[in-house]
Structures are given as structure tokens and as C-alpha cells.
C-alpha atoms as a PDB file:
ATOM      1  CA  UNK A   1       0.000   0.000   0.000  1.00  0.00           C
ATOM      2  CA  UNK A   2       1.124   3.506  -0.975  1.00  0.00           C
ATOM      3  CA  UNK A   3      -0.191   7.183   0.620  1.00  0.00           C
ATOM      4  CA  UNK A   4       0.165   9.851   0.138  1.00  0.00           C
ATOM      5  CA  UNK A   5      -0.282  12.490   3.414  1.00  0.00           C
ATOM      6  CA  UNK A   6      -0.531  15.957   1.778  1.00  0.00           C
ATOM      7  CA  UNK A   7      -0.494  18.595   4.534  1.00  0.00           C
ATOM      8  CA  UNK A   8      -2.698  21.554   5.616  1.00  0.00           C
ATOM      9  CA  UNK A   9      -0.277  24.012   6.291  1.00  0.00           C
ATOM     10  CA  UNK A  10      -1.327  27.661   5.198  1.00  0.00           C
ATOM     11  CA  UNK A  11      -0.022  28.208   1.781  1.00  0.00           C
ATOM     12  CA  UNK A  12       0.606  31.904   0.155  1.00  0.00           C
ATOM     13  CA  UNK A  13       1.441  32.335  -3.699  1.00  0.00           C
ATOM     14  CA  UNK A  14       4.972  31.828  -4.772  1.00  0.00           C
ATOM     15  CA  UNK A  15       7.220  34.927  -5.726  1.00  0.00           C
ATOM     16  CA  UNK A  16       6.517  36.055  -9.429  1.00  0.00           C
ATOM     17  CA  UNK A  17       3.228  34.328  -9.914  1.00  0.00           C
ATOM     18  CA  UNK A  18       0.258  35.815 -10.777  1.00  0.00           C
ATOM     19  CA  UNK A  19      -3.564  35.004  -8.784  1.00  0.00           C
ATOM     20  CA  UNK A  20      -4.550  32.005 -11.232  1.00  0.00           C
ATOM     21  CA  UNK A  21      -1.738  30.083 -10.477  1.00  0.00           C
ATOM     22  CA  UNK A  22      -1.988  26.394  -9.909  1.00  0.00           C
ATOM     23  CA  UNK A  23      -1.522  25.189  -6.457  1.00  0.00           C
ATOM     24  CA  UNK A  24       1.671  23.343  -6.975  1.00  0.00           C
ATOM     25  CA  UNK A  25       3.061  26.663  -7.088  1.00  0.00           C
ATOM     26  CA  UNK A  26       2.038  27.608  -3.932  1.00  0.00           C
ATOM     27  CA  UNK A  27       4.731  28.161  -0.836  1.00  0.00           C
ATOM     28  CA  UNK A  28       3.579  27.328   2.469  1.00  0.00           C
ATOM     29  CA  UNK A  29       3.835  29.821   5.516  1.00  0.00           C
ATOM     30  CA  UNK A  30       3.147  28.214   8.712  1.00  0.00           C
ATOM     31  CA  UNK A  31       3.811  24.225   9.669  1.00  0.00           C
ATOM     32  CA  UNK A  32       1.172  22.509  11.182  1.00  0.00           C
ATOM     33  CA  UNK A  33       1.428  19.118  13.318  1.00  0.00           C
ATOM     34  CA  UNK A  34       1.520  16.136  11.683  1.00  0.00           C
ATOM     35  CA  UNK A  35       0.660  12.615  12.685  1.00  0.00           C
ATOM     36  CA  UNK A  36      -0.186   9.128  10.928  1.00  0.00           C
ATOM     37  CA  UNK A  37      -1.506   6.147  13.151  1.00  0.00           C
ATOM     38  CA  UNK A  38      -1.261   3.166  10.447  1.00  0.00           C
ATOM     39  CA  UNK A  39      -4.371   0.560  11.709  1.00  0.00           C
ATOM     40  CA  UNK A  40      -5.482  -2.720  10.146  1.00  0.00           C
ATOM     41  CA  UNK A  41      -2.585  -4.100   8.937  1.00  0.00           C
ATOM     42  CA  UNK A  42      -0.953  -7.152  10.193  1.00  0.00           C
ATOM     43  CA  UNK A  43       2.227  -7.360  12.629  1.00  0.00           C
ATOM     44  CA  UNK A  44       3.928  -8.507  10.237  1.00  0.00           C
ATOM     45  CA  UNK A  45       3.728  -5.496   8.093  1.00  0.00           C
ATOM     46  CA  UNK A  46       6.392  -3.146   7.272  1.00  0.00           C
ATOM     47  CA  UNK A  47       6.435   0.544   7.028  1.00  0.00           C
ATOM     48  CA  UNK A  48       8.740   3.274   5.112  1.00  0.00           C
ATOM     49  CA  UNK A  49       8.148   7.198   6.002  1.00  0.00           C
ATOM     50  CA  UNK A  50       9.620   9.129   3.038  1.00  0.00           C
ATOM     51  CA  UNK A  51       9.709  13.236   3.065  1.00  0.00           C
ATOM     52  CA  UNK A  52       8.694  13.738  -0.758  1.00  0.00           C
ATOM     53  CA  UNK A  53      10.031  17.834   0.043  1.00  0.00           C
ATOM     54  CA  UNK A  54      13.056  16.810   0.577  1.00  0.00           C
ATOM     55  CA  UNK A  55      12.761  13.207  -1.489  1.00  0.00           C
ATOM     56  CA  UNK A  56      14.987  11.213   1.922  1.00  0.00           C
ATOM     57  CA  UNK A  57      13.564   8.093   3.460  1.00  0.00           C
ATOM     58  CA  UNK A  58      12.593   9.324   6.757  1.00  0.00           C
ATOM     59  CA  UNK A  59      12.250   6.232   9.527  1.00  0.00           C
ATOM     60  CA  UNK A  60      10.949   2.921   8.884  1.00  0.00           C
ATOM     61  CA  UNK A  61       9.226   0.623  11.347  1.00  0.00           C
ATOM     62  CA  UNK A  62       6.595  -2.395  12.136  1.00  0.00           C
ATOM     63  CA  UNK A  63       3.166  -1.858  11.639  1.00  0.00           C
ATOM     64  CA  UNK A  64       2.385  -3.151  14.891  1.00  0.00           C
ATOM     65  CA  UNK A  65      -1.121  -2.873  16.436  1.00  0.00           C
ATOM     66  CA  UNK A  66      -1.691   1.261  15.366  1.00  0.00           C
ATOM     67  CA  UNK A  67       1.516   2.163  14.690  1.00  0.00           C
ATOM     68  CA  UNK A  68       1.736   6.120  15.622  1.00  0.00           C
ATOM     69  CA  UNK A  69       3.972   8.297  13.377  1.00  0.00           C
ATOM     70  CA  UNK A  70       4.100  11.777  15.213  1.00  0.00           C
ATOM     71  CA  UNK A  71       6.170  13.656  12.641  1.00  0.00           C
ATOM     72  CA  UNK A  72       5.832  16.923  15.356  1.00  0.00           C
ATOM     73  CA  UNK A  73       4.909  20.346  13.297  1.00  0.00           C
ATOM     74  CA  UNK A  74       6.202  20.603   9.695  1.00  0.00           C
ATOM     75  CA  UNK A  75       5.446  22.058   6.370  1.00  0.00           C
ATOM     76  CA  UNK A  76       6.168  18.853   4.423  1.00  0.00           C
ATOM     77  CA  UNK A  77       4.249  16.662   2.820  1.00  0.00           C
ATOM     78  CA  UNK A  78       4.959  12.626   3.108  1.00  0.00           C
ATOM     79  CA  UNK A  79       4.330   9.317   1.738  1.00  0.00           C
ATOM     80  CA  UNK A  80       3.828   6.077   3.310  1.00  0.00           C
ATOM     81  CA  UNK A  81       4.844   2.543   1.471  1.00  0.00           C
ATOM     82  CA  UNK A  82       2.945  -0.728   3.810  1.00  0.00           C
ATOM     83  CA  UNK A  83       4.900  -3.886   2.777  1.00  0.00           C
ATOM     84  CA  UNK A  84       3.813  -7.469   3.715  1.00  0.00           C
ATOM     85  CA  UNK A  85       7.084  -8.567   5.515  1.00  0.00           C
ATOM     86  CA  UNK A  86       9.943  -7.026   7.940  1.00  0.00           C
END
């Protein structure tokens, strides 16, 4: 399984861009906390935390009984690969 955890941080409009630009062009202002809790997948399970701002494999760990990823406050946004073994 794959996800993608897009943020909610406040976003303003990037330097030299006019109103109608399109939201991947957007620069965010304030971080907001962050946290995943991964639930219904086996103990067996795998997990990879990757920053996609910064493209770096973040922490990986066991998908044990709801798994809690407290990433603290941040701007980023992240992605999540489940695998079926350690």
C-alpha cells in the first residue's frame, strides 16, 4: 500500500506568480502538526516514512497494532509505502 499524506499548512502564492496560479506553485507559511496512526494491517507489516520535500527516506518501522507516526509540526508533505514482511 502507498499514501500519500498531503499537509494543511497555510499556503501563500509563490514569488513572481500571478492570482490564477496552480496550487503546486504555492509556498507554504506556517507548519502545522503532523501525525499518521497506520491501523489494520498485520504485525507482520512493514512501514517506510519518506519526506517527498526533501525526497529522503525518513524512519521505517513495524506496523504493529496502530503504529503512531508523530512527525511533530512541519510544512512537508509525506508518503507512506505498507509492505507485507519485515
Amino acid at each position: 500500500m502507498i499514501a500519500f499524506i498531503k499537509n494543511t499548512a497555510e499556503y501563500k502564492l509563490g514569488p513572481g506568480y500571478g492570482h490564477g496560479v496552480n496550487e503546486l506553485h504555492r509556498q507554504r507559511t506556517q507548519e502545522s502538526r503532523l501525525a499518521v496512526t497506520l491501523r489494520g494491517f498485520a504485525g507482520t507489516c512493514g512501514y517506510a516514512l519518506y519526506d517527498v520535500d526533501e525526497r529522503r527516506l525518513m524512519r521505517e518501522g513495524a506496523c504493529d497494532e496502530g503504529a503512531a507516526i508523530d512527525l511533530g509540526a512541519t510544512c512537508h508533505d509525506y508518503a507512506v509505502v505498507v509492505t507485507p514482511g519485515r
